[in-house]
Protein backbone atom coordinates (compact mmCIF):
# COMPACT_ATOMS: atom_id res chain seq x y z
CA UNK A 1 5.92 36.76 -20.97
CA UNK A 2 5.62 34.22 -18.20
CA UNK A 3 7.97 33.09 -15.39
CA UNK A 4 8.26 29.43 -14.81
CA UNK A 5 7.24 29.05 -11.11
CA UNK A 6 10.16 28.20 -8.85
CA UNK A 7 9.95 24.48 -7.50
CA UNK A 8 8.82 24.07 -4.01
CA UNK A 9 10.37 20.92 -1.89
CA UNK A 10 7.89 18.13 -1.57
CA UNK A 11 6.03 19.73 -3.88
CA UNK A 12 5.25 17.58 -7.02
CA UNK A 13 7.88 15.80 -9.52
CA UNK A 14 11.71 14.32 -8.23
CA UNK A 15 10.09 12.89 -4.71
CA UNK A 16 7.67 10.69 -2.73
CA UNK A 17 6.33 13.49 -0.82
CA UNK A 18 8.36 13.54 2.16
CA UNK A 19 11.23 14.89 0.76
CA UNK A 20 13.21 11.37 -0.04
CA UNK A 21 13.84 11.29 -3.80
CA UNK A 22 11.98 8.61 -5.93
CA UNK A 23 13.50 5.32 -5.22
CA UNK A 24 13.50 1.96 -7.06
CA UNK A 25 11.66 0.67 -3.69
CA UNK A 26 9.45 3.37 -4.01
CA UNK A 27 7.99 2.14 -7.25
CA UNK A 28 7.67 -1.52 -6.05
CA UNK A 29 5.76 -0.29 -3.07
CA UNK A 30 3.53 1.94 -5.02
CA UNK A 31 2.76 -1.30 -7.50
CA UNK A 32 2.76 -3.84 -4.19
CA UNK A 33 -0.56 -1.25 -3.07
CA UNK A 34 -2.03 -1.33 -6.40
CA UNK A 35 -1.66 -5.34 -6.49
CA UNK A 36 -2.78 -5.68 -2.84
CA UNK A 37 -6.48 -3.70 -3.56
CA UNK A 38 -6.79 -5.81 -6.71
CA UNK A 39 -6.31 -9.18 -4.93
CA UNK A 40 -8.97 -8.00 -2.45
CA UNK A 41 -11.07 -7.03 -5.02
CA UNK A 42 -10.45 -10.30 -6.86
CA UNK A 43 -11.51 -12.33 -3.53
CA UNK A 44 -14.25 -10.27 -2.99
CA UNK A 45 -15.58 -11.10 -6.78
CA UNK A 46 -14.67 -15.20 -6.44
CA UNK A 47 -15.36 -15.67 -2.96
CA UNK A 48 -18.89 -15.05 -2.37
CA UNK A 49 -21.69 -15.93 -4.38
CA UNK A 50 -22.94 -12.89 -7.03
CA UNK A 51 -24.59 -10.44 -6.80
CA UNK A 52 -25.22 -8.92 -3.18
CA UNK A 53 -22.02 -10.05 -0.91
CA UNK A 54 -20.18 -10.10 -3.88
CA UNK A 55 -20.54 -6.39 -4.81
CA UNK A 56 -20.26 -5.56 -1.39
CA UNK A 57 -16.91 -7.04 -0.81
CA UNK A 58 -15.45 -5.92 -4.45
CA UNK A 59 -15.95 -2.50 -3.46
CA UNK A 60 -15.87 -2.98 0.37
CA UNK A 61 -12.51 -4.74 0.81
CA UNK A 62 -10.40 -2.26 -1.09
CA UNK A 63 -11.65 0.78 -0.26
CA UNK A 64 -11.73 -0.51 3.63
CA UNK A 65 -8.07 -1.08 3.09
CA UNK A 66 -7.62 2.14 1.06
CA UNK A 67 -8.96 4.22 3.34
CA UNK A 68 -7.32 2.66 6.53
CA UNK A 69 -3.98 3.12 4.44
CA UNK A 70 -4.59 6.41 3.50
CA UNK A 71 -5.12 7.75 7.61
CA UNK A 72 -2.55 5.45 8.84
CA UNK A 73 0.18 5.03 6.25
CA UNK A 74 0.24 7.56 3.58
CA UNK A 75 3.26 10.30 3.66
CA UNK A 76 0.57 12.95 3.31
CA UNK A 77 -2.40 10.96 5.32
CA UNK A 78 -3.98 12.70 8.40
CA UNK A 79 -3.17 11.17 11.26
CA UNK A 80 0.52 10.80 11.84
CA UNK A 81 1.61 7.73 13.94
CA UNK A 82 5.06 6.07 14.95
CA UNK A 83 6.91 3.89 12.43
CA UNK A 84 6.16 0.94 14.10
CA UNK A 85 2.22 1.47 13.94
CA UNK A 86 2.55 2.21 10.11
CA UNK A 87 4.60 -1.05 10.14
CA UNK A 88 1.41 -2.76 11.95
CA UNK A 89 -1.13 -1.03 9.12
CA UNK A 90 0.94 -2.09 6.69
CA UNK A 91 1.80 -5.75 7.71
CA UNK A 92 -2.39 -6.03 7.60
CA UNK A 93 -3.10 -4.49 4.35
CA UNK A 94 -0.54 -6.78 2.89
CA UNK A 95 -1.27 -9.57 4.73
CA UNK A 96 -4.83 -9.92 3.62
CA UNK A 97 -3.61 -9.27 0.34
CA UNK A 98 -1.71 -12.49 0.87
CA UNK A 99 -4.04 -14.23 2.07
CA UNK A 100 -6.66 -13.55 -0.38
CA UNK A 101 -4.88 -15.28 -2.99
CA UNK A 102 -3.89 -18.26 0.15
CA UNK A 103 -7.41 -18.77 0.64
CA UNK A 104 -8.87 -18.72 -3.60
CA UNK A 105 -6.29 -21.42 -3.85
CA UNK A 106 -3.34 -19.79 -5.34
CA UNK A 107 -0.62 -20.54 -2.71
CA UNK A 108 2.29 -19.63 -5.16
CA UNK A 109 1.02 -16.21 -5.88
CA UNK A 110 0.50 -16.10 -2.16
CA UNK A 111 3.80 -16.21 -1.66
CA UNK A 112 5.79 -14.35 -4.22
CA UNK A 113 3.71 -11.28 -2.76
CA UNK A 114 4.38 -11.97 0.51
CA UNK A 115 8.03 -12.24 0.13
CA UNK A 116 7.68 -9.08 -2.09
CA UNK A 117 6.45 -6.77 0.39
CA UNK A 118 8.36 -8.36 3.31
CA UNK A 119 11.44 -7.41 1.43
CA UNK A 120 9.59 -3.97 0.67
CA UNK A 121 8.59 -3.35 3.75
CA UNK A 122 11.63 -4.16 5.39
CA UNK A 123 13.35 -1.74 3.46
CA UNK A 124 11.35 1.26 3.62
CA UNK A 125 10.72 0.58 7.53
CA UNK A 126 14.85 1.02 8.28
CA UNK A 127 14.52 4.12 5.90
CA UNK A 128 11.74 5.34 8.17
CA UNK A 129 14.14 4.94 11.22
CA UNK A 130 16.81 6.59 10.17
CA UNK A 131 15.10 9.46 9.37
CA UNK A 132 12.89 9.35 13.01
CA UNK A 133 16.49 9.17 14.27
């Protein structure tokens, strides 16, 4: 009665959007981003006093980076840039990820995500230049 639509490439289930299949490095970056807007929404709660700056920043901070992430860094974001400006958007997002746990006093946490995503990221940026190659 109905046909099953025919698959497109890039087009929903098996990849990342760019045509790559879904890697295991995929899923740690995809759960690296979702950790990185929580620790700036966690600053942004514990880091300035409640209510006024601290709404502002709980919202501010992640959407800020979500949005800058989003033009600059995401597979399907508008603006398309080199690999090594991603790398720069990306080594800031995480960064003050980072450092948002550095600075509420939770060094340790600090660093596990730092390492993380500088593992991550080194990954996924060779990936990028093979396939600008």
């Amino acid at each position: 009665m109905f046909d099953t639509p025919k698959r497109r490439p890039g087009r929903g289930g098996g990849d990342d959007g760019t045509g790559h299949p879904i890697s295991p490095n995929t899923v740690v970056r995809i759960v690296l981003q979702v950790f990185a807007l929580f620790s700036l929404a966690f600053w942004g709660y514990l880091a300035w006093p409640f209510p006024f700056p601290s709404l502002f920043f709980v919202i501010g901070a992640p959407l800020f980076a979500a949005v800058v992430w989003w033009l600059f860094r995401s597979p399907r974001g508008p603006l398309k840039t080199d690999p090594l400006g991603r790398a720069i958007v990306e080594i800031a997002v995480m960064g003050s990820a980072a450092y948002a746990w550095f600075s509420l006093g939770y060094p340790l946490v600090a660093a596990v995500f730092a390492v993380v995503a500088l593992g991550s990221g080194i990954i996924h940026f060779r990936r990028e230049l093979r396939a600008a190659e």
